[in-house]
C-alpha atoms as a PDB file:
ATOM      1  CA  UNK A   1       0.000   0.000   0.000  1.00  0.00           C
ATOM      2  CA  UNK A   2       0.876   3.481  -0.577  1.00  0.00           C
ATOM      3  CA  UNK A   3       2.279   5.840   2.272  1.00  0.00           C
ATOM      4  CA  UNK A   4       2.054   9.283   2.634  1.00  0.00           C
ATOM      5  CA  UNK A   5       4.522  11.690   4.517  1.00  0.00           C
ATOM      6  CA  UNK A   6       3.185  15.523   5.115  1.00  0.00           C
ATOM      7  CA  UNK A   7       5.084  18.207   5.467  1.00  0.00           C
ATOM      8  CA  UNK A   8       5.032  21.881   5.861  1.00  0.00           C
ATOM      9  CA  UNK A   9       3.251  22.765   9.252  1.00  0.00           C
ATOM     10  CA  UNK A  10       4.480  25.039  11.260  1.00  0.00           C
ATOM     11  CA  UNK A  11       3.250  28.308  13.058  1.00  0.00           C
ATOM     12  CA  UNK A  12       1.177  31.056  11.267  1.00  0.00           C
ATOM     13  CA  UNK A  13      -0.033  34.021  12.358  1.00  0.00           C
ATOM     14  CA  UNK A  14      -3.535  34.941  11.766  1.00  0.00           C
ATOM     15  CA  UNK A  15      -4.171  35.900   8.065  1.00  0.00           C
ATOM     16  CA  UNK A  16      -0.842  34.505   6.939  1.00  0.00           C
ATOM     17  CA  UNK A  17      -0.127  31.331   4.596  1.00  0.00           C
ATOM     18  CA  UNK A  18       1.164  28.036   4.665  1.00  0.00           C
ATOM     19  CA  UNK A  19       1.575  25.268   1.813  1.00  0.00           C
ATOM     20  CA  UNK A  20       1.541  22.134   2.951  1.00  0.00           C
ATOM     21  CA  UNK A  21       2.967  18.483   0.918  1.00  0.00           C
ATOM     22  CA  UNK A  22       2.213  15.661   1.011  1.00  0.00           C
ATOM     23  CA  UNK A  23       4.649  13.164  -0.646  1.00  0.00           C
ATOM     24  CA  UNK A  24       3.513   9.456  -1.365  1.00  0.00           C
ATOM     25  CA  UNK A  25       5.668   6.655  -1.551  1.00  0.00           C
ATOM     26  CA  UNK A  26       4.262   5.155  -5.166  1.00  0.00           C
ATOM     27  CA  UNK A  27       2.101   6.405  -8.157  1.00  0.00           C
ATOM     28  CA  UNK A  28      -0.914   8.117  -7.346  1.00  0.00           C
ATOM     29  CA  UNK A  29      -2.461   8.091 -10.892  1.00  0.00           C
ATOM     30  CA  UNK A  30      -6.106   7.345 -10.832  1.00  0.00           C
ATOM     31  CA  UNK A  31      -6.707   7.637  -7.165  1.00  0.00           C
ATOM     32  CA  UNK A  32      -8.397  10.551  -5.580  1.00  0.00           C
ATOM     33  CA  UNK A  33      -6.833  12.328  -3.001  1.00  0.00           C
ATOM     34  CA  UNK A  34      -7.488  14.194   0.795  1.00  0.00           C
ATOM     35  CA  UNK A  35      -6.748  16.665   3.021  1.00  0.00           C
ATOM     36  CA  UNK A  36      -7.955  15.807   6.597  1.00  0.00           C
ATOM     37  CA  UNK A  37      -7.473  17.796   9.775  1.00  0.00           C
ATOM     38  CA  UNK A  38      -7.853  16.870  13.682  1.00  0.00           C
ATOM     39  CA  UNK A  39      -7.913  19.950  15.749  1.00  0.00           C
ATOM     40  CA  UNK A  40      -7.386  19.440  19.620  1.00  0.00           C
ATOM     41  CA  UNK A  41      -9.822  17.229  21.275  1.00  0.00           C
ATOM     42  CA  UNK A  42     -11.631  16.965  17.976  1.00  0.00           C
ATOM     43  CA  UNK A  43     -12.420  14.176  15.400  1.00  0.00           C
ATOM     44  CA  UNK A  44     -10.398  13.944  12.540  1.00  0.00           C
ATOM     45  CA  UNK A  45     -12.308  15.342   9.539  1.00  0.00           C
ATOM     46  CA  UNK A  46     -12.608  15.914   5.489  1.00  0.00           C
ATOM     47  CA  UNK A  47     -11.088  19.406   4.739  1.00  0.00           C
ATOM     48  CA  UNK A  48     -10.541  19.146   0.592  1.00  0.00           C
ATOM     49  CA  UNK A  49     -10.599  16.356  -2.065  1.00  0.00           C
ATOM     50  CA  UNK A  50      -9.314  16.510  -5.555  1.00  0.00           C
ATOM     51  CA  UNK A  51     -10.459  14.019  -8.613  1.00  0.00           C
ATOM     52  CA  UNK A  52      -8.040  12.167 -11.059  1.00  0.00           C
ATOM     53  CA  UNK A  53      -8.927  15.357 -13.725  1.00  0.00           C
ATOM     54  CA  UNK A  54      -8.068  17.898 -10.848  1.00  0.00           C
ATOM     55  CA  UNK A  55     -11.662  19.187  -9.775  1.00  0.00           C
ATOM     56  CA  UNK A  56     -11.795  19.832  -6.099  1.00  0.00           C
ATOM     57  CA  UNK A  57     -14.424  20.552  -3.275  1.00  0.00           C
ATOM     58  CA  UNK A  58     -13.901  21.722  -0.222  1.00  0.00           C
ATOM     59  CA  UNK A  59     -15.831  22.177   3.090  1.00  0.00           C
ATOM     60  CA  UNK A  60     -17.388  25.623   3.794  1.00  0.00           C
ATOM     61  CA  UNK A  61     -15.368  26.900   6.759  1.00  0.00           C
ATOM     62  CA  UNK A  62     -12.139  26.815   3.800  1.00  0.00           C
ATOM     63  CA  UNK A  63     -13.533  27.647   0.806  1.00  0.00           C
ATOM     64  CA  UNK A  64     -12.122  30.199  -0.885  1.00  0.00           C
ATOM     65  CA  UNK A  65      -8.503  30.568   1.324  1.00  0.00           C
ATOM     66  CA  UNK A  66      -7.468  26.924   0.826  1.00  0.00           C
ATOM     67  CA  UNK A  67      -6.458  25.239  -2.620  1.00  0.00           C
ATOM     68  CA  UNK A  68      -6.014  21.564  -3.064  1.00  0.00           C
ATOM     69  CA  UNK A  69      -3.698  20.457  -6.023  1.00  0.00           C
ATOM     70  CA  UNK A  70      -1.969  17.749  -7.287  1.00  0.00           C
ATOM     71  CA  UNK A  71       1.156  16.530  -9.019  1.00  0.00           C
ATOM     72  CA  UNK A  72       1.214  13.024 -10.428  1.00  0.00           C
ATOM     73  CA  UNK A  73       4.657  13.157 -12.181  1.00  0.00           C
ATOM     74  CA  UNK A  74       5.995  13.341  -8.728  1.00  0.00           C
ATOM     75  CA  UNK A  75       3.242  11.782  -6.896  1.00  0.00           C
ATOM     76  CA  UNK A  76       2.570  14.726  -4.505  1.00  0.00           C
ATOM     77  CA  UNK A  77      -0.345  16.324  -3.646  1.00  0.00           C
ATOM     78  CA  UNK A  78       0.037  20.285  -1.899  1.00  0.00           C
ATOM     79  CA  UNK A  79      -2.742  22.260   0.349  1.00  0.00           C
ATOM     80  CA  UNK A  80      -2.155  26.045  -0.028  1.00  0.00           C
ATOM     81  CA  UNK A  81      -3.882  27.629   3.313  1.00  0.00           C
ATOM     82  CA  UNK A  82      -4.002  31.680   2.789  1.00  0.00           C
ATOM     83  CA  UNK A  83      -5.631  33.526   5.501  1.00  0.00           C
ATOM     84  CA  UNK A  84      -5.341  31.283   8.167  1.00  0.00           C
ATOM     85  CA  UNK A  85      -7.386  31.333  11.387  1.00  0.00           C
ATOM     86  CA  UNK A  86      -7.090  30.066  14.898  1.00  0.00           C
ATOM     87  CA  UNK A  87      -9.580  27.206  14.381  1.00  0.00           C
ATOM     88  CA  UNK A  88      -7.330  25.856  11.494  1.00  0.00           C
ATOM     89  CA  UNK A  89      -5.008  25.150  14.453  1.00  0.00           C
ATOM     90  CA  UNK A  90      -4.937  21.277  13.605  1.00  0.00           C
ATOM     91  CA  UNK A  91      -2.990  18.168  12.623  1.00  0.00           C
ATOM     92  CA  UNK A  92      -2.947  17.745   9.089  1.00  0.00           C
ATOM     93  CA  UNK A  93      -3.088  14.377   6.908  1.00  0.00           C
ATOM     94  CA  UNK A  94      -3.077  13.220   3.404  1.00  0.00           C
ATOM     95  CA  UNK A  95      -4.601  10.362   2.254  1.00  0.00           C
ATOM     96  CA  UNK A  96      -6.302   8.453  -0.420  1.00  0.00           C
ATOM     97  CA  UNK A  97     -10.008   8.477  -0.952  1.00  0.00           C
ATOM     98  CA  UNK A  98     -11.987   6.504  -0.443  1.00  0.00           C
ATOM     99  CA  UNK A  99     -10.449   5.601   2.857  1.00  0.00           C
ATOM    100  CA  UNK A 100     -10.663   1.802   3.594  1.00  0.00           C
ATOM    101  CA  UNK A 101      -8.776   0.678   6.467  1.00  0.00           C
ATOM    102  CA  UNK A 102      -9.663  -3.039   5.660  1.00  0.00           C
ATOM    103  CA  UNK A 103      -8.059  -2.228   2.235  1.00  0.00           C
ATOM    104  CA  UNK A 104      -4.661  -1.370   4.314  1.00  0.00           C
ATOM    105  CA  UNK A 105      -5.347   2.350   3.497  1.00  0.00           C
ATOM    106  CA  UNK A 106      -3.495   4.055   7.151  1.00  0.00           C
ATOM    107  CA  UNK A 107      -2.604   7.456   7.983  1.00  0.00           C
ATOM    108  CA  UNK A 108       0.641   8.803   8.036  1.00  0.00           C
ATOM    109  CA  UNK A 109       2.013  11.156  11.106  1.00  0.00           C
ATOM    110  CA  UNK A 110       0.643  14.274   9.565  1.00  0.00           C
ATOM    111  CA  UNK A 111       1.923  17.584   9.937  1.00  0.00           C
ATOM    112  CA  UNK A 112       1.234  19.972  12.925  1.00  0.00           C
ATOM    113  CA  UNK A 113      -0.418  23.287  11.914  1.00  0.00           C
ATOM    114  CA  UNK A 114      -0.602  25.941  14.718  1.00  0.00           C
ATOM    115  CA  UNK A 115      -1.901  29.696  14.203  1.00  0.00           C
ATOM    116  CA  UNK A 116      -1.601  32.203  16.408  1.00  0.00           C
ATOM    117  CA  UNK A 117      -0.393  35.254  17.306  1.00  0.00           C
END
């Protein structure tokens, strides 16, 4: 199965950007991919997808600051996050979707995503 290893967290201030990666360790041509998040106490939840032909969707709270994208010649995927806000503080992971567990789909470490001033 396919792994994934996010980078790219860090702290933000308020307003301010970050661009997370997410690197995977084989092809991710014909799969589509995720951004999920687990703030503090919280459940871990859907943030962005992108399709194989690059259409995304994204949940209200980030539409419009975040951008999904994807590069397949280097199987990477990226999460541009432009005027950040304190409830973005979260964990961030990649991953394939669907995700099926029984289908050995698991999460990698994520990347830590703090902002505040």
């Amino acid at each position: 199965q396919v792994q994934f290893v996010e980078s790219g967290g860090g702290l933000v201030q308020p307003g301010g950007s970050l661009r997370l990666s997410c690197a995977a360790s084989g092809s991710i041509l014909g799969v589509f991919m995720a951004w999920y998040r687990q703030a503090p106490g919280k459940q871990r939840d859907l943030v962005a997808r992108i399709t194989t032909s690059g259409s995304t969707r994204y949940v209200d709270s980030v539409e419009g600051r975040f951008t999904i994208s994807r590069d397949d010649a280097k199987n990477t995927i990226f999460h541009q996050m432009d005027n950040q806000k304190p409830e973005n503080t979260a964990i961030y992971y990649c991953t394939v979707l669907p995700f099926r567990p029984d289908a050995g789909n698991s999460w990698g470490q994520g990347t830590h995503v703090t902002v505040s001033s």
